[in-house]
N, C-alpha and C. Protein backbone atom coordinates (compact mmCIF):
# COMPACT_ATOMS: atom_id res chain seq x y z
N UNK A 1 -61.70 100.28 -124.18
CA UNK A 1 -61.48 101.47 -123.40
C UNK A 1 -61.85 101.15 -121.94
N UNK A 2 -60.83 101.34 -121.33
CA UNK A 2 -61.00 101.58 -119.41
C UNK A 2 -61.84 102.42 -119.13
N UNK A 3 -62.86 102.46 -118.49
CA UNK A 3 -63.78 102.97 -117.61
C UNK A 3 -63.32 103.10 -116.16
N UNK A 4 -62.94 104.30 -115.49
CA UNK A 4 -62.30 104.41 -113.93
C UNK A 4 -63.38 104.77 -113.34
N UNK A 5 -64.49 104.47 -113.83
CA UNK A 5 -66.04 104.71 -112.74
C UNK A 5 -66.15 103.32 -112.00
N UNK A 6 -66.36 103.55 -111.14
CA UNK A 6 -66.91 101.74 -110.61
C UNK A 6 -68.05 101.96 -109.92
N UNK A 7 -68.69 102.72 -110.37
CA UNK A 7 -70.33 102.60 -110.88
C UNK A 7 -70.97 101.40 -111.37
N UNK A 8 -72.01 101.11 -110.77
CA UNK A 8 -72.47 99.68 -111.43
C UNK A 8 -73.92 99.53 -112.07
N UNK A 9 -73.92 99.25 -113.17
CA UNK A 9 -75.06 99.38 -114.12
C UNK A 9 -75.73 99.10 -112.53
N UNK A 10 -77.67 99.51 -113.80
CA UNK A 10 -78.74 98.94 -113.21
C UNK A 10 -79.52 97.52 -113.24
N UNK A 11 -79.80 96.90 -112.81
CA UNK A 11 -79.56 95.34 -113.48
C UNK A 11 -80.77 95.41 -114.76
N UNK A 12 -80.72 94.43 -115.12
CA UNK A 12 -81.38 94.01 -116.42
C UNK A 12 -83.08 94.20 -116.37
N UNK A 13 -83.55 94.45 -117.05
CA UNK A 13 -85.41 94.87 -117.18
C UNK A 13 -85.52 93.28 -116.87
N UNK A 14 -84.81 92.10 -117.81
CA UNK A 14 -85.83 91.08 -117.92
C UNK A 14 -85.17 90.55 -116.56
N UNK A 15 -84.16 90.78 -115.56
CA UNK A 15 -83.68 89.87 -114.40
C UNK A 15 -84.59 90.40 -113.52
N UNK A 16 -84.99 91.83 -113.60
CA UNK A 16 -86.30 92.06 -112.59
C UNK A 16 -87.42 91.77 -112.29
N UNK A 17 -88.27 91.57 -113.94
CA UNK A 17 -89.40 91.20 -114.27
C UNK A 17 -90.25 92.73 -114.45
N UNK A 18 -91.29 92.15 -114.89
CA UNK A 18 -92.38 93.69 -115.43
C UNK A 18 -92.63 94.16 -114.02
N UNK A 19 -92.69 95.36 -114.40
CA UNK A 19 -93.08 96.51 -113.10
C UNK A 19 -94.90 97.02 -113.05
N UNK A 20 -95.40 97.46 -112.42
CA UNK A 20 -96.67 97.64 -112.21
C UNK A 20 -97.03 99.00 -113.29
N UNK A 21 -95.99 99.94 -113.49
CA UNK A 21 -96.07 100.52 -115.03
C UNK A 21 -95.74 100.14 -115.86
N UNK A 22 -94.80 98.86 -116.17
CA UNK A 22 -95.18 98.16 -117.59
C UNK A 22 -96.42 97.37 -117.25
N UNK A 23 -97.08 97.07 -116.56
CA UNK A 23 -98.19 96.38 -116.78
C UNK A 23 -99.07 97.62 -117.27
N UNK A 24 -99.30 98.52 -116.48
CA UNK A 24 -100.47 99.61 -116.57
C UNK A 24 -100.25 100.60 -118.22
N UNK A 25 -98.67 100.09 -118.18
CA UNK A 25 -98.71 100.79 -119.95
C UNK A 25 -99.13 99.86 -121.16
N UNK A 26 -98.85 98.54 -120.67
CA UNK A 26 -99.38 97.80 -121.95
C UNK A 26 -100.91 97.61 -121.69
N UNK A 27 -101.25 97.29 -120.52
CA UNK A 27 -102.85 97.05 -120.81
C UNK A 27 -103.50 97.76 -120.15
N UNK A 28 -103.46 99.00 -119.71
CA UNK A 28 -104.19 100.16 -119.28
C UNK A 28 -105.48 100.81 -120.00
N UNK A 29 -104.19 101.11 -121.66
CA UNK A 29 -105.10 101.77 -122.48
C UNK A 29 -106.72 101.16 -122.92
N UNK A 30 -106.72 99.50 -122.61
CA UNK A 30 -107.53 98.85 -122.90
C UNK A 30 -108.74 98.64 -121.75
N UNK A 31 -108.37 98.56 -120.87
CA UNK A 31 -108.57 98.65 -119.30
C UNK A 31 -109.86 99.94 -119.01
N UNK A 32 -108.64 101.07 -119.36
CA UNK A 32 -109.49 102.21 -119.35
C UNK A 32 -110.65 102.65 -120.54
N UNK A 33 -110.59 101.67 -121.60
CA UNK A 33 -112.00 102.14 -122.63
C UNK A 33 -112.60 101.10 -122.13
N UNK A 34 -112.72 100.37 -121.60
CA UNK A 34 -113.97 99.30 -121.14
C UNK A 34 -114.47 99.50 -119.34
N UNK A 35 -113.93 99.84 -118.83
CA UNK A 35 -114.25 100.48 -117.47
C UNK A 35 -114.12 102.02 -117.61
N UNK A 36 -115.24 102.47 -116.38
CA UNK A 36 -115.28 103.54 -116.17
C UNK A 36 -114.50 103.88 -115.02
N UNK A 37 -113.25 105.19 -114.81
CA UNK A 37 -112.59 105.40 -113.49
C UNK A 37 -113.04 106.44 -113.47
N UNK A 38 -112.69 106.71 -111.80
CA UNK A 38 -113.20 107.85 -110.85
C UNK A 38 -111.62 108.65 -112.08
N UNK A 39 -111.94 109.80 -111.56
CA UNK A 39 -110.71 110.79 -112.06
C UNK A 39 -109.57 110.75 -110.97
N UNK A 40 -109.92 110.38 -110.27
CA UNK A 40 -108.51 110.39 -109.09
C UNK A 40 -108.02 108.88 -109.88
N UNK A 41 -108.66 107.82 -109.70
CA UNK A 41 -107.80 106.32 -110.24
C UNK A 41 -107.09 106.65 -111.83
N UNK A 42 -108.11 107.22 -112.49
CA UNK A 42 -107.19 107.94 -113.74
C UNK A 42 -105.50 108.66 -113.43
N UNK A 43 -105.76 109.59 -112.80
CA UNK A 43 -104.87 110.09 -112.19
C UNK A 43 -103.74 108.98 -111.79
N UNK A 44 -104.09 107.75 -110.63
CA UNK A 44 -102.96 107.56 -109.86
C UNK A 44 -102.43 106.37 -110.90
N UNK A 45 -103.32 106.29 -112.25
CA UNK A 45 -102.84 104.87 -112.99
C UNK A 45 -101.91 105.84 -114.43
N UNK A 46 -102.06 106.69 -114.49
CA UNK A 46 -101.24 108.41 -115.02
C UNK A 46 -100.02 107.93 -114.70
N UNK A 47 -99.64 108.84 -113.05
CA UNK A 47 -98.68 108.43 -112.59
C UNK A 47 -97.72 107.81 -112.56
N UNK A 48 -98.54 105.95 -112.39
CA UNK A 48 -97.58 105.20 -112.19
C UNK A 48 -97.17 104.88 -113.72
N UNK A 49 -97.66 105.10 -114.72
CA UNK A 49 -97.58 105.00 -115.93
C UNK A 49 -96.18 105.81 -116.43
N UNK A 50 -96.11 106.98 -115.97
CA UNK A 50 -95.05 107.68 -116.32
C UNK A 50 -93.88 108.04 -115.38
N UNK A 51 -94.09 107.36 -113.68
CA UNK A 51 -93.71 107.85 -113.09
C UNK A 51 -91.77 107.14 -113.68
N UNK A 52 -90.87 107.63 -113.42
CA UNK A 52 -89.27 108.02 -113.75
C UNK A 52 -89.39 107.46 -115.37
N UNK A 53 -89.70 108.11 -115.98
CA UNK A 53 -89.77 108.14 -117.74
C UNK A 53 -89.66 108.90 -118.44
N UNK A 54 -89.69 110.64 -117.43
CA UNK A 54 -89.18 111.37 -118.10
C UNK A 54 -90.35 112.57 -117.93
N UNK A 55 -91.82 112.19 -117.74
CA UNK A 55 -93.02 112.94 -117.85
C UNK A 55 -92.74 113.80 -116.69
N UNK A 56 -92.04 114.03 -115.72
CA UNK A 56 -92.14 114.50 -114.30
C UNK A 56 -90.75 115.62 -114.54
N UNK A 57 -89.93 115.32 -115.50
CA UNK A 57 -88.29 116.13 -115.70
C UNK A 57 -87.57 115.27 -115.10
N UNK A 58 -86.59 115.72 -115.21
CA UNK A 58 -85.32 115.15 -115.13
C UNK A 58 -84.15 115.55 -114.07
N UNK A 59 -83.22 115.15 -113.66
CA UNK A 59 -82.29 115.63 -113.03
C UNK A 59 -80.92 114.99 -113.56
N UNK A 60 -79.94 115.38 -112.93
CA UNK A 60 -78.64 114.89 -113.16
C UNK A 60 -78.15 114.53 -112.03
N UNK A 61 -77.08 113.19 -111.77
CA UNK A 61 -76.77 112.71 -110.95
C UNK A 61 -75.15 113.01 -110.50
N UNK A 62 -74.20 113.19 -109.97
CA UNK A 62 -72.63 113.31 -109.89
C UNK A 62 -72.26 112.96 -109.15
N UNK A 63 -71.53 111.91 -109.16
CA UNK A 63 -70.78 111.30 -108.53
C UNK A 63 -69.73 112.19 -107.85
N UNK A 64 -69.10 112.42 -106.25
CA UNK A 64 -68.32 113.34 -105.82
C UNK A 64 -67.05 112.61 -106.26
N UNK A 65 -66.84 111.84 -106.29
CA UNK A 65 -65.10 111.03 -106.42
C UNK A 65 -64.80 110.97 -107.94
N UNK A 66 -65.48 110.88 -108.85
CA UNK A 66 -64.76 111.05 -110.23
C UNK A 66 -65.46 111.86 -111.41
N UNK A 67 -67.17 112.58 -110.95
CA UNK A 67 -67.59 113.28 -111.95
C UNK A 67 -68.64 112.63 -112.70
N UNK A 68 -68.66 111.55 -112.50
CA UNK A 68 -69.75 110.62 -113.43
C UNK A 68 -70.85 111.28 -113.22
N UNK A 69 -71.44 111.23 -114.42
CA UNK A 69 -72.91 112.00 -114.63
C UNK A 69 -73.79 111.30 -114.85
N UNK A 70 -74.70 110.72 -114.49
CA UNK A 70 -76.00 109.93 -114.73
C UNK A 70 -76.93 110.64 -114.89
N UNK A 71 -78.14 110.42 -115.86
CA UNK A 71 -79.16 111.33 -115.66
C UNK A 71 -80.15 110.34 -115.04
N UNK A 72 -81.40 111.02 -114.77
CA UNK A 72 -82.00 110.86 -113.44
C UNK A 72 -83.41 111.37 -114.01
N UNK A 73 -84.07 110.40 -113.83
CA UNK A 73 -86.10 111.07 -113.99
C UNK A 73 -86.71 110.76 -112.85
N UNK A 74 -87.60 112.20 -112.79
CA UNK A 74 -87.73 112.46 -111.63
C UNK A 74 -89.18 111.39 -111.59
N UNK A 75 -89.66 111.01 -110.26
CA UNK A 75 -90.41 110.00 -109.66
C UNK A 75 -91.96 111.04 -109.91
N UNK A 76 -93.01 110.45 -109.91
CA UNK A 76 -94.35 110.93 -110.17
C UNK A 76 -94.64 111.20 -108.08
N UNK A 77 -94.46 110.56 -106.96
CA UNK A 77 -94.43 110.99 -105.99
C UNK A 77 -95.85 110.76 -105.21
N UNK A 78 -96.25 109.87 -106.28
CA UNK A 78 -97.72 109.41 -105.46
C UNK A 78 -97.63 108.65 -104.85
N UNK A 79 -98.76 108.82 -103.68
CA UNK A 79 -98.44 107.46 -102.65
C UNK A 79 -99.32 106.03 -102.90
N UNK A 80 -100.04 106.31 -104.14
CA UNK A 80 -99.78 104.55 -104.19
C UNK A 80 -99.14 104.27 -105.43
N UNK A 81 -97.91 104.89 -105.94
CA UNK A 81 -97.05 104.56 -106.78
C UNK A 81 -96.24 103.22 -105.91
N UNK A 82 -95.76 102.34 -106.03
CA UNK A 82 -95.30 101.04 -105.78
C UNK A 82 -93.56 101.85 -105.59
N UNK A 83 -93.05 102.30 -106.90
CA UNK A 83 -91.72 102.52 -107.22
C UNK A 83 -91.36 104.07 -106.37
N UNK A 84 -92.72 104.09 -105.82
CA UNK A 84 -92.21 105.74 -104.96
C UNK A 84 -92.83 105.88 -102.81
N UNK A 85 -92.96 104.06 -103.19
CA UNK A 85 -93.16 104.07 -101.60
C UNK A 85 -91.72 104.23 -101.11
């Protein structure tokens, strides 16, 4: 089937490499029972943990020229999120 979007994927997880929330999701949970955080570092390691994953809602995206719909999670919006400077 033809696709008349020429929309272009997002590239590949592994051509990017791990992001500072896959790090903080795989070894956070461990991180955080052996150290003690202030409640704000809780907070901004929260964030980046969930920030466009879905925890924040969602949006929809449309393309004006053919309708394409992408959906869209919204960014956590902290400023030391990496993915939301």
């Amino acid at each position: 089937m033809k696709t008349l979007c020429s929309h272009t994927p997002l590239p590949d997880k592994s051509a990017t490499g791990p992001t500072v929330g896959d790090i903080f999701r795989e070894y956070g949970p461990a991180f955080r029972s052996s150290n003690r955080l202030h409640p704000r570092q809780h907070k901004v390691m929260y964030d980046i943990e969930h920030c466009r994953r879905g925890e924040f809602g969602t949006h929809w995206e449309i393309c004006d020229t053919c309708g394409h719909l992408k959906k869209g999670y919204n960014s956590c919006r902290n400023r030391h999120c990496p993915g939301c400077k």
